[in-house]
Protein backbone atom coordinates (compact mmCIF):
# COMPACT_ATOMS: atom_id res chain seq x y z
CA UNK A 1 56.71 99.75 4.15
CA UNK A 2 54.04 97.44 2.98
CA UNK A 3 49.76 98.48 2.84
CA UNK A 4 47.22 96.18 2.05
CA UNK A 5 44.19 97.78 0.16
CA UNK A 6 40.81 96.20 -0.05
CA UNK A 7 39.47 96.92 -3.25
CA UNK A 8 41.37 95.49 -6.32
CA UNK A 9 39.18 97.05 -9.22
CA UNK A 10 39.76 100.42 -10.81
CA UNK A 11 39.68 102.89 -8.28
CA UNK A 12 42.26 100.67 -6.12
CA UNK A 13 44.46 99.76 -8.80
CA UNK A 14 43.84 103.47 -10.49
CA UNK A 15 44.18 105.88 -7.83
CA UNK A 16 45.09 104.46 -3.88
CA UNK A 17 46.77 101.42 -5.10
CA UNK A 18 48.81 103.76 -7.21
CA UNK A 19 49.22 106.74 -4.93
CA UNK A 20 50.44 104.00 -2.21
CA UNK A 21 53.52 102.34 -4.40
CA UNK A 22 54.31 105.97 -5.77
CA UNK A 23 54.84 106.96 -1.90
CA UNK A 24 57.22 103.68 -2.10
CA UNK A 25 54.99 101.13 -0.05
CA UNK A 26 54.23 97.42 -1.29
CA UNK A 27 51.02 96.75 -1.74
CA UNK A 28 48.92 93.51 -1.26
CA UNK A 29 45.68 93.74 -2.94
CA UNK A 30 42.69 92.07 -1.17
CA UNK A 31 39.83 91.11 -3.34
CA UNK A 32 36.84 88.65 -3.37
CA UNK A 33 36.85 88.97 -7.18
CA UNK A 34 38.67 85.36 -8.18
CA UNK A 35 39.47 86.97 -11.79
CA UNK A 36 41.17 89.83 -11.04
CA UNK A 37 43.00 88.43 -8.10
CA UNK A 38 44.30 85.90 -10.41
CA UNK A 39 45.48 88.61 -12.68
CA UNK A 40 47.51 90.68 -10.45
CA UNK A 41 49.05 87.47 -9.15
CA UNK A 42 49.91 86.46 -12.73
CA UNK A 43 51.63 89.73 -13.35
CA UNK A 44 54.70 91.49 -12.78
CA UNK A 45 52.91 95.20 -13.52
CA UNK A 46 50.14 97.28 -14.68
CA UNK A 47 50.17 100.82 -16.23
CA UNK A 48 47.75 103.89 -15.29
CA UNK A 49 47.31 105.87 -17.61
CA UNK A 50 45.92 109.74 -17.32
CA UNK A 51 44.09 111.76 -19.37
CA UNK A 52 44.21 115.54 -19.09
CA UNK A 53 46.08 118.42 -17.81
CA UNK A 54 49.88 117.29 -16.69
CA UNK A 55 48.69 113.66 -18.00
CA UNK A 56 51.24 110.85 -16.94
CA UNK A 57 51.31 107.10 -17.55
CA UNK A 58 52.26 105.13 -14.73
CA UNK A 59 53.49 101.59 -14.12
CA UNK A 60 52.55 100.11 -10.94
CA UNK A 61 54.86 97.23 -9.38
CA UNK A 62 56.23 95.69 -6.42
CA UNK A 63 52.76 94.60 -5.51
CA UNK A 64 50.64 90.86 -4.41
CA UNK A 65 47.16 89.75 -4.27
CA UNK A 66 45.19 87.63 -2.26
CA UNK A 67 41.76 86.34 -2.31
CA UNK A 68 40.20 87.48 0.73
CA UNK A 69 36.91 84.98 -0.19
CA UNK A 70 38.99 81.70 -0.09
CA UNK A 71 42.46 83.00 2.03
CA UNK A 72 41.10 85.31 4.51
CA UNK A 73 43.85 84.10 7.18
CA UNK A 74 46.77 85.37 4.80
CA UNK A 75 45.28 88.36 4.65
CA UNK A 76 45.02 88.51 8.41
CA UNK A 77 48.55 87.92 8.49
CA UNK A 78 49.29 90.62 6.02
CA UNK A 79 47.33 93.28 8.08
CA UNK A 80 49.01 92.20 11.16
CA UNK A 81 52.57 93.06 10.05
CA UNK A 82 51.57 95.91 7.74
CA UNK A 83 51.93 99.86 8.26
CA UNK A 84 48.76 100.93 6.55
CA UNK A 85 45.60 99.18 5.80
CA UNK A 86 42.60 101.03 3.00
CA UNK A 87 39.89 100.36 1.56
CA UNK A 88 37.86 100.94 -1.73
CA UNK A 89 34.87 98.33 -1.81
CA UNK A 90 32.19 100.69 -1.26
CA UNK A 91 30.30 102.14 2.02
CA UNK A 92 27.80 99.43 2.63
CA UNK A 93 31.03 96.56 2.32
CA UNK A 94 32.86 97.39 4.84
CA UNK A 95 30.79 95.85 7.67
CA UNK A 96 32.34 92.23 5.73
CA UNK A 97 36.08 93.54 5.74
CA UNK A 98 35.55 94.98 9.24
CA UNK A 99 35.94 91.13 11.19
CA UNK A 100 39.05 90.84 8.96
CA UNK A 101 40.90 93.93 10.33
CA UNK A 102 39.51 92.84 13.71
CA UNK A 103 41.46 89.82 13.89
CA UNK A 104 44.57 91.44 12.23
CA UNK A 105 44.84 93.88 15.44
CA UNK A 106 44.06 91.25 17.81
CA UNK A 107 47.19 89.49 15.99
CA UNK A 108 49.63 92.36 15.86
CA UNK A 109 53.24 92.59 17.40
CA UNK A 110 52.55 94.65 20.48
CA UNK A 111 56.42 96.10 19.52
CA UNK A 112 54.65 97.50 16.09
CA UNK A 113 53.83 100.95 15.36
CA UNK A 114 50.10 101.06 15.60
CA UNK A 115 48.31 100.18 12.19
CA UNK A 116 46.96 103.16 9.92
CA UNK A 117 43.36 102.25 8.89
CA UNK A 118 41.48 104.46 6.04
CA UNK A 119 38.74 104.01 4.43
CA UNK A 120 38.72 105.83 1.04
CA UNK A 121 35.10 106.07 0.29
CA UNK A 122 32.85 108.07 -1.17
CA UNK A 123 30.62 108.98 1.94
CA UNK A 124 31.41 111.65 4.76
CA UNK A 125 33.29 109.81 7.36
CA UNK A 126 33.78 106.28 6.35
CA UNK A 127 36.38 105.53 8.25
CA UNK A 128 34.30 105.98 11.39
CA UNK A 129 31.94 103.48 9.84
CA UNK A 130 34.55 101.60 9.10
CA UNK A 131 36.04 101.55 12.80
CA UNK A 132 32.58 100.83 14.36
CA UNK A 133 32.26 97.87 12.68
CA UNK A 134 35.53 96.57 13.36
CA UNK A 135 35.29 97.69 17.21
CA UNK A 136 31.51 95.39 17.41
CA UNK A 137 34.34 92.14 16.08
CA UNK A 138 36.74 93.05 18.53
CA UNK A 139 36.67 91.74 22.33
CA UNK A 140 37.16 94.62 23.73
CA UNK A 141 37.36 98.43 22.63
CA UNK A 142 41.02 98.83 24.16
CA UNK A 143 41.85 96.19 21.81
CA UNK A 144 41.90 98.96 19.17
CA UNK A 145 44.20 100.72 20.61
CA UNK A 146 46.90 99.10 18.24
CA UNK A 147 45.41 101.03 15.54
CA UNK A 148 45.09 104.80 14.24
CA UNK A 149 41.55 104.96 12.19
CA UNK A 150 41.88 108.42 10.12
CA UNK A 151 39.31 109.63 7.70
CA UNK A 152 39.63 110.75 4.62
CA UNK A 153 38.06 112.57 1.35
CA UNK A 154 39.14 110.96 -2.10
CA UNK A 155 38.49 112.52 -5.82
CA UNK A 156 39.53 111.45 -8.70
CA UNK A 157 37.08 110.10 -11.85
CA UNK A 158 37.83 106.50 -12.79
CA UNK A 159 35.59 105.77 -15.37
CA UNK A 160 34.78 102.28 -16.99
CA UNK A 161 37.16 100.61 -18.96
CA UNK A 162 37.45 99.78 -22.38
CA UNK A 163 36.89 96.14 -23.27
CA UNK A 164 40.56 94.31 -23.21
CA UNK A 165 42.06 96.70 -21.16
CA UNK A 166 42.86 94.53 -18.87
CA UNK A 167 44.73 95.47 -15.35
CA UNK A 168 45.45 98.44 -17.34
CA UNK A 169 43.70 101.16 -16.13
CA UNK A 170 42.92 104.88 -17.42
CA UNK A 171 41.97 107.83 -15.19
CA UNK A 172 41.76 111.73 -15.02
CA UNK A 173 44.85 113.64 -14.17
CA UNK A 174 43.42 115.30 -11.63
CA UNK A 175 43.06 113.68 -7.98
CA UNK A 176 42.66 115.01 -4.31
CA UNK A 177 43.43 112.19 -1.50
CA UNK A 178 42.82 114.78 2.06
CA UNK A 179 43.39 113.03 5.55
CA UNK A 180 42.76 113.75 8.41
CA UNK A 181 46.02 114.72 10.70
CA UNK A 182 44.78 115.07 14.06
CA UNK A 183 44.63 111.31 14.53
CA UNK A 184 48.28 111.09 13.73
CA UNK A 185 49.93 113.46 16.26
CA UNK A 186 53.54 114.80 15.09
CA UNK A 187 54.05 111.67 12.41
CA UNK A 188 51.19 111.01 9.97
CA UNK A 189 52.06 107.64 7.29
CA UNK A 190 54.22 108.54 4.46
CA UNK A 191 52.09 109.40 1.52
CA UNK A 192 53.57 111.51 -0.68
CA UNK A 193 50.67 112.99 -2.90
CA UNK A 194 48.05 113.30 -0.12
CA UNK A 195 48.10 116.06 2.00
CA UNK A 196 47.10 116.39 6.08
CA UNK A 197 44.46 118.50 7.25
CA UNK A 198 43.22 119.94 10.32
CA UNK A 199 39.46 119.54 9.63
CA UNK A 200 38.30 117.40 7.26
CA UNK A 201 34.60 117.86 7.23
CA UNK A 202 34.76 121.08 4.69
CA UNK A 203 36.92 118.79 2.42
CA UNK A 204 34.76 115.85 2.58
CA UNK A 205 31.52 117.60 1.84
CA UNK A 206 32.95 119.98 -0.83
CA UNK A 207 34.14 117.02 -2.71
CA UNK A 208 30.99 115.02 -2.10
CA UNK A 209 28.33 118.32 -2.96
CA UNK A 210 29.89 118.88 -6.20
CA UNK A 211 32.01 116.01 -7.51
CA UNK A 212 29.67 113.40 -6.45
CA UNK A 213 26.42 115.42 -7.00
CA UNK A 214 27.42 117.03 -10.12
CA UNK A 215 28.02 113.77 -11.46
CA UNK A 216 25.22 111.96 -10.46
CA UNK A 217 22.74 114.71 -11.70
CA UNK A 218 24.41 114.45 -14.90
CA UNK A 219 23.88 111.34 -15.27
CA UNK A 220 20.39 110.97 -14.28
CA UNK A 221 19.09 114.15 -16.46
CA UNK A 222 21.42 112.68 -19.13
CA UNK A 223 19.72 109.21 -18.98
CA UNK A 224 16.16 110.65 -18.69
CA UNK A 225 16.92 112.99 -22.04
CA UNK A 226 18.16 109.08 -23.88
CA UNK A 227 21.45 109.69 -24.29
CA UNK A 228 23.83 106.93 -23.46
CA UNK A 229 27.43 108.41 -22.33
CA UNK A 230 28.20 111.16 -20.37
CA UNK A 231 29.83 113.22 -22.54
CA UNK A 232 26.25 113.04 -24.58
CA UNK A 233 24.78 114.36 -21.59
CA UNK A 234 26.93 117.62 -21.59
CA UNK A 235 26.33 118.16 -24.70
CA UNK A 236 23.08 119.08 -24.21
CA UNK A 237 22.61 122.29 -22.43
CA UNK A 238 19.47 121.28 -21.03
CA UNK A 239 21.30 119.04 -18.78
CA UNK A 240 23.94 121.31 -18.00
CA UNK A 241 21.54 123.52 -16.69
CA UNK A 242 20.24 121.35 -14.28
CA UNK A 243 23.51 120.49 -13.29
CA UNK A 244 24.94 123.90 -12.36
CA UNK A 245 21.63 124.77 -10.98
CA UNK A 246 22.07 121.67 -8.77
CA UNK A 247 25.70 123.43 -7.82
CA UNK A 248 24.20 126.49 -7.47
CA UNK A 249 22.42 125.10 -4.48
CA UNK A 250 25.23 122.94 -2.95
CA UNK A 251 27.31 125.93 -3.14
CA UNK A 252 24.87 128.16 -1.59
CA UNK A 253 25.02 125.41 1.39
CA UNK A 254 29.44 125.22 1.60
CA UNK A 255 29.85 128.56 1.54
CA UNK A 256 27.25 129.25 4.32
CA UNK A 257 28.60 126.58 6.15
CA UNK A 258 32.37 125.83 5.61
CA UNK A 259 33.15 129.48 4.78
CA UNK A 260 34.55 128.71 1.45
CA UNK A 261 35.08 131.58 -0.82
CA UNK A 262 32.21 132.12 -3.18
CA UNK A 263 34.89 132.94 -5.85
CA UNK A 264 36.94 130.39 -4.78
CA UNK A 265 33.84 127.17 -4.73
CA UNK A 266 32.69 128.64 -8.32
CA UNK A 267 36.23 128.16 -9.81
CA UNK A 268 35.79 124.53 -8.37
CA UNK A 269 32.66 124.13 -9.77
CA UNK A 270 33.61 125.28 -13.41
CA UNK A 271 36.69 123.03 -12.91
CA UNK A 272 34.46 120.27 -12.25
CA UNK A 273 31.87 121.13 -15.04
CA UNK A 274 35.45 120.74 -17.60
CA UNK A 275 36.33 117.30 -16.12
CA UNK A 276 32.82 116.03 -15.80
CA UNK A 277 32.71 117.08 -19.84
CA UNK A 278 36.03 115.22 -21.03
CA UNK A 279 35.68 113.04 -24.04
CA UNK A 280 38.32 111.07 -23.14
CA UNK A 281 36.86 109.40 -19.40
CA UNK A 282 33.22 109.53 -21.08
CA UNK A 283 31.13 106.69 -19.06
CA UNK A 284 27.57 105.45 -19.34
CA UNK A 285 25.23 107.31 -17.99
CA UNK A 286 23.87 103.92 -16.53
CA UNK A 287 27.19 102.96 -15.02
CA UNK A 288 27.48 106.23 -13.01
CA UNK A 289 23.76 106.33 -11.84
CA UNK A 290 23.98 102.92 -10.85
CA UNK A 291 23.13 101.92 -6.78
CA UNK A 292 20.04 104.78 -6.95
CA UNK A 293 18.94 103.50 -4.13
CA UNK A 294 21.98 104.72 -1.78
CA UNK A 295 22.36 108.01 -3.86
CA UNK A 296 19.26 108.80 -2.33
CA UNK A 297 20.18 108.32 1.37
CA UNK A 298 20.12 110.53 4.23
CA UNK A 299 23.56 112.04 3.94
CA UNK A 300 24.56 111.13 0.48
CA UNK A 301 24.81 113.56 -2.63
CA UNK A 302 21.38 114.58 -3.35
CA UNK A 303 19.15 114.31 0.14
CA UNK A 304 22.53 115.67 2.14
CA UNK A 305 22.82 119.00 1.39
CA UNK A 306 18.88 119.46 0.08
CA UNK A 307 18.04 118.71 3.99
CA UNK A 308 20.80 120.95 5.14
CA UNK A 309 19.75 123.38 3.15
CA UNK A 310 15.78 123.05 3.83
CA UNK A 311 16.59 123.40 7.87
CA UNK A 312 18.54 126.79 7.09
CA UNK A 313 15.00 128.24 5.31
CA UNK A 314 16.22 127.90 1.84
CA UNK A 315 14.01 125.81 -0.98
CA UNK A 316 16.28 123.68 -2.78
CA UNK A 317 14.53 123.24 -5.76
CA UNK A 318 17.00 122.29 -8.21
CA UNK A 319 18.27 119.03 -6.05
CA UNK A 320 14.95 117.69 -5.36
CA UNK A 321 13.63 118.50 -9.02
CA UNK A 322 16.98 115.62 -9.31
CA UNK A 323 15.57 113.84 -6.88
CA UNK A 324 12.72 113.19 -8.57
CA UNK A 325 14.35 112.86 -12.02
CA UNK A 326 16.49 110.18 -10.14
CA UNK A 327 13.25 107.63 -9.68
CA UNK A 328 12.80 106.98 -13.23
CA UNK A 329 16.11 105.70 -13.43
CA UNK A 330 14.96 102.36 -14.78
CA UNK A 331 17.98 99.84 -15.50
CA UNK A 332 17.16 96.74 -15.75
CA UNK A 333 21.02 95.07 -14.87
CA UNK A 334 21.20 97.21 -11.89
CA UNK A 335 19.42 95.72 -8.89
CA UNK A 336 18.90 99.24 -7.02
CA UNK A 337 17.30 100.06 -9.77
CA UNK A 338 15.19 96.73 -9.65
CA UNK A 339 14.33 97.17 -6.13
CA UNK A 340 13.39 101.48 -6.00
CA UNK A 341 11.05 100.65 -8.92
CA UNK A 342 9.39 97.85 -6.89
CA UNK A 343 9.05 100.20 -4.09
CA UNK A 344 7.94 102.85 -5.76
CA UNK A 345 4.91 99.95 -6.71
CA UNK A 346 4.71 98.53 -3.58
CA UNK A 347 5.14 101.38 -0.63
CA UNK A 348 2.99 104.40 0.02
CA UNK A 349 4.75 107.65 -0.78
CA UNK A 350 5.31 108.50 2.91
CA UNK A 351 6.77 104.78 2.99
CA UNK A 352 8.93 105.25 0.29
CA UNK A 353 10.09 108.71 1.40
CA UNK A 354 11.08 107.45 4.58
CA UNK A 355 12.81 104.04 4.12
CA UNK A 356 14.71 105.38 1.30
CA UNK A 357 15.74 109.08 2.15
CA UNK A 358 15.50 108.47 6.31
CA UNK A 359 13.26 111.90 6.30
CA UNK A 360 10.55 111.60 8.57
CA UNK A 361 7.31 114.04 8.42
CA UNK A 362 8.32 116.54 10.41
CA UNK A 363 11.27 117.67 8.30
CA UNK A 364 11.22 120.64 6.26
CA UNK A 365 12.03 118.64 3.47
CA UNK A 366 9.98 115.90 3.79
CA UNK A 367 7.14 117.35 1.70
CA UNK A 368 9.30 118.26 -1.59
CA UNK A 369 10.19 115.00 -1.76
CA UNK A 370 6.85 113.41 -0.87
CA UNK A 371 5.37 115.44 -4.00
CA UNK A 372 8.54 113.92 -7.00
CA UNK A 373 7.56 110.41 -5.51
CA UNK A 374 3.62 111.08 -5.85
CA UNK A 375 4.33 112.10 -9.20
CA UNK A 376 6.15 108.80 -9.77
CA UNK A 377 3.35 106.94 -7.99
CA UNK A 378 0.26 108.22 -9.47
């Protein structure tokens, strides 16, 4: 079985890059990043290490890597004769692999089984991002039909790694890797530690509501209170205050929604308040706030479940006090960051509000927000 994975930094090599040769698939990384591409192609093996509960240290072989910047046609040819092609680049960079898969079906053995695409991302149905893209490259929409396009919900923290590590990568023990089955029929791809489920969308949003929001807030009351790591943020319990009032609120929303157990989405939340708080995958508070801009979106972590929540009649005062919190994130290395502070000079509040969250003025929660970015403004 072989897999190609877009995506050869730390979350590829540390948790689907991993997950796929543990389930006994070679991979072939594809990367625009010349030095790491280099690396992998230099090298026999990396290890993964975990910290945590059941910790393990893996080493990861029987892999290849090609640059898809300078040797896009190889990895054409690699997609075309492989079982299973992911990704890990981040939401807004798939539109650039998208023509690449394109080709790759157009270029597939009719005789093949049809080709598994995912796109492991963290944002609520990537992979149907993923396949519209890749459906505007190819002639025809029936050309897809040589592929299965599945979406799933990924977890696992994969912090920033210590200078000189290397390939080497370390990650939390924990991870979740959910996919859809419906698309699959009777015989979904052989991965061992993910598991197949009916509906997704509970799944996805639980994840993203809590992991992703949790997270983020931390990091954003964390860098506003001048601390520089993460696990410096929870050790103040101003910011873990904000944060499980944050997951208060999500959790209001999933269990109102989803059905989830109110027992049972607290337990995750404590759970996720212990990993969030472990010493040993502590990351900069700048490094996880980073890209404010497209935290901010429509259906991302903060304005998501704060809209959700404002059409059902509730006041979601904890997320948007975050929202607000989340504009004087002020990083100078992180162009996001560059760009929402010149908005913030440049656009009208109702601009800003707009362009950055997509709420327009007739949504309930279009004046909450409109009064953090006055505040920021004024």
């Amino acid at each position: 079985m072989k897999a190609v994975h877009f995506g050869a930094g730390n979350i590829g090599r540390g948790f689907v890059g991993l997950l796929l040769h543990n389930a006994g698939y070679e991979v072939v990384f594809a990367d625009v990043n010349a030095e790491i591409i280099d690396a992998l192609a230099a090298s026999d093996s990396y290890l993964v290490t975990e910290v945590g509960e059941g910790a393990t240290e893996w080493t990861v072989n029987n892999y290849r890597a090609i640059n898809s910047a300078t040797h896009e046609d190889e990895v054409i040819a690699e997609i075309a004769t492989a079982d299973v092609v992911t990704t890990a680049v981040g939401p807004n960079v798939l539109r650039f692999v998208a023509p690449v898969i394109a080709a790759a079906i157009l270029r597939r053995d009719p005789a093949l089984a049809p080709l598994t695409v995912m796109a492991c991302e963290n944002a609520i149905n990537a992979t149907d991002l993923l396949k519209a893209e890749i459906l505007k490259a190819l002639p025809e929409a029936s050309a897809a039909d040589g592929a299965i396009f599945a979406n799933t919900a990924v977890d696992r923290i994969v912090p920033g790694q210590a200078e000189g590590s290397g390939l080497n990568v370390t990650v939390e023990s924990f991870f979740e890797w959910a996919i859809e089955s419906a698309p699959f029929g009777a015989t979904p791809p052989t991965i061992t530690e993910a598991h197949f489920v009916d509906d997704l969308a509970p799944y996805i949003e639980r994840k993203l509501f809590t992991v992703n929001t949790g997270h983020a807030a931390a990091a954003y009351h964390g860098f506003r209170a001048g601390v520089e790591t993460m696990s410096e943020a929870f050790a103040l319990p101003a910011v873990i205050a904000e944060v499980r009032a944050v997951l208060a609120e999500t959790k209001e929303l999933l269990v109102a929604k989803h059905g989830f157990d109110p027992e049972v989405q607290q337990a995750y939340i404590d759970k996720n308040m212990v990993r969030f708080a472990n010493p040993n995958l502590s990351d900069t508070v700048e490094r996880v706030g980073r890209q404010p801009l497209r935290k901010l979106g429509r259906n991302e972590r903060f304005v998501g479940p704060a809209a959700q929540l404002a059409e059902r009649g509730i006041v979601p005062e904890a997320l948007v006090r975050t929202m607000g919190v989340t504009l004087g994130f002020d990083v100078a290395d992180d162009p996001q960051s560059v760009e929402m502070k010149e908005l913030l000079a440049s656009s009208t509040p109702e601009q800003f509000v707009g362009t950055v969250t997509g709420l327009d003025d007739t949504h309930p929660l279009f004046a909450a927000v409109l009064a953090q970015v006055r505040l920021h403004t004024s």
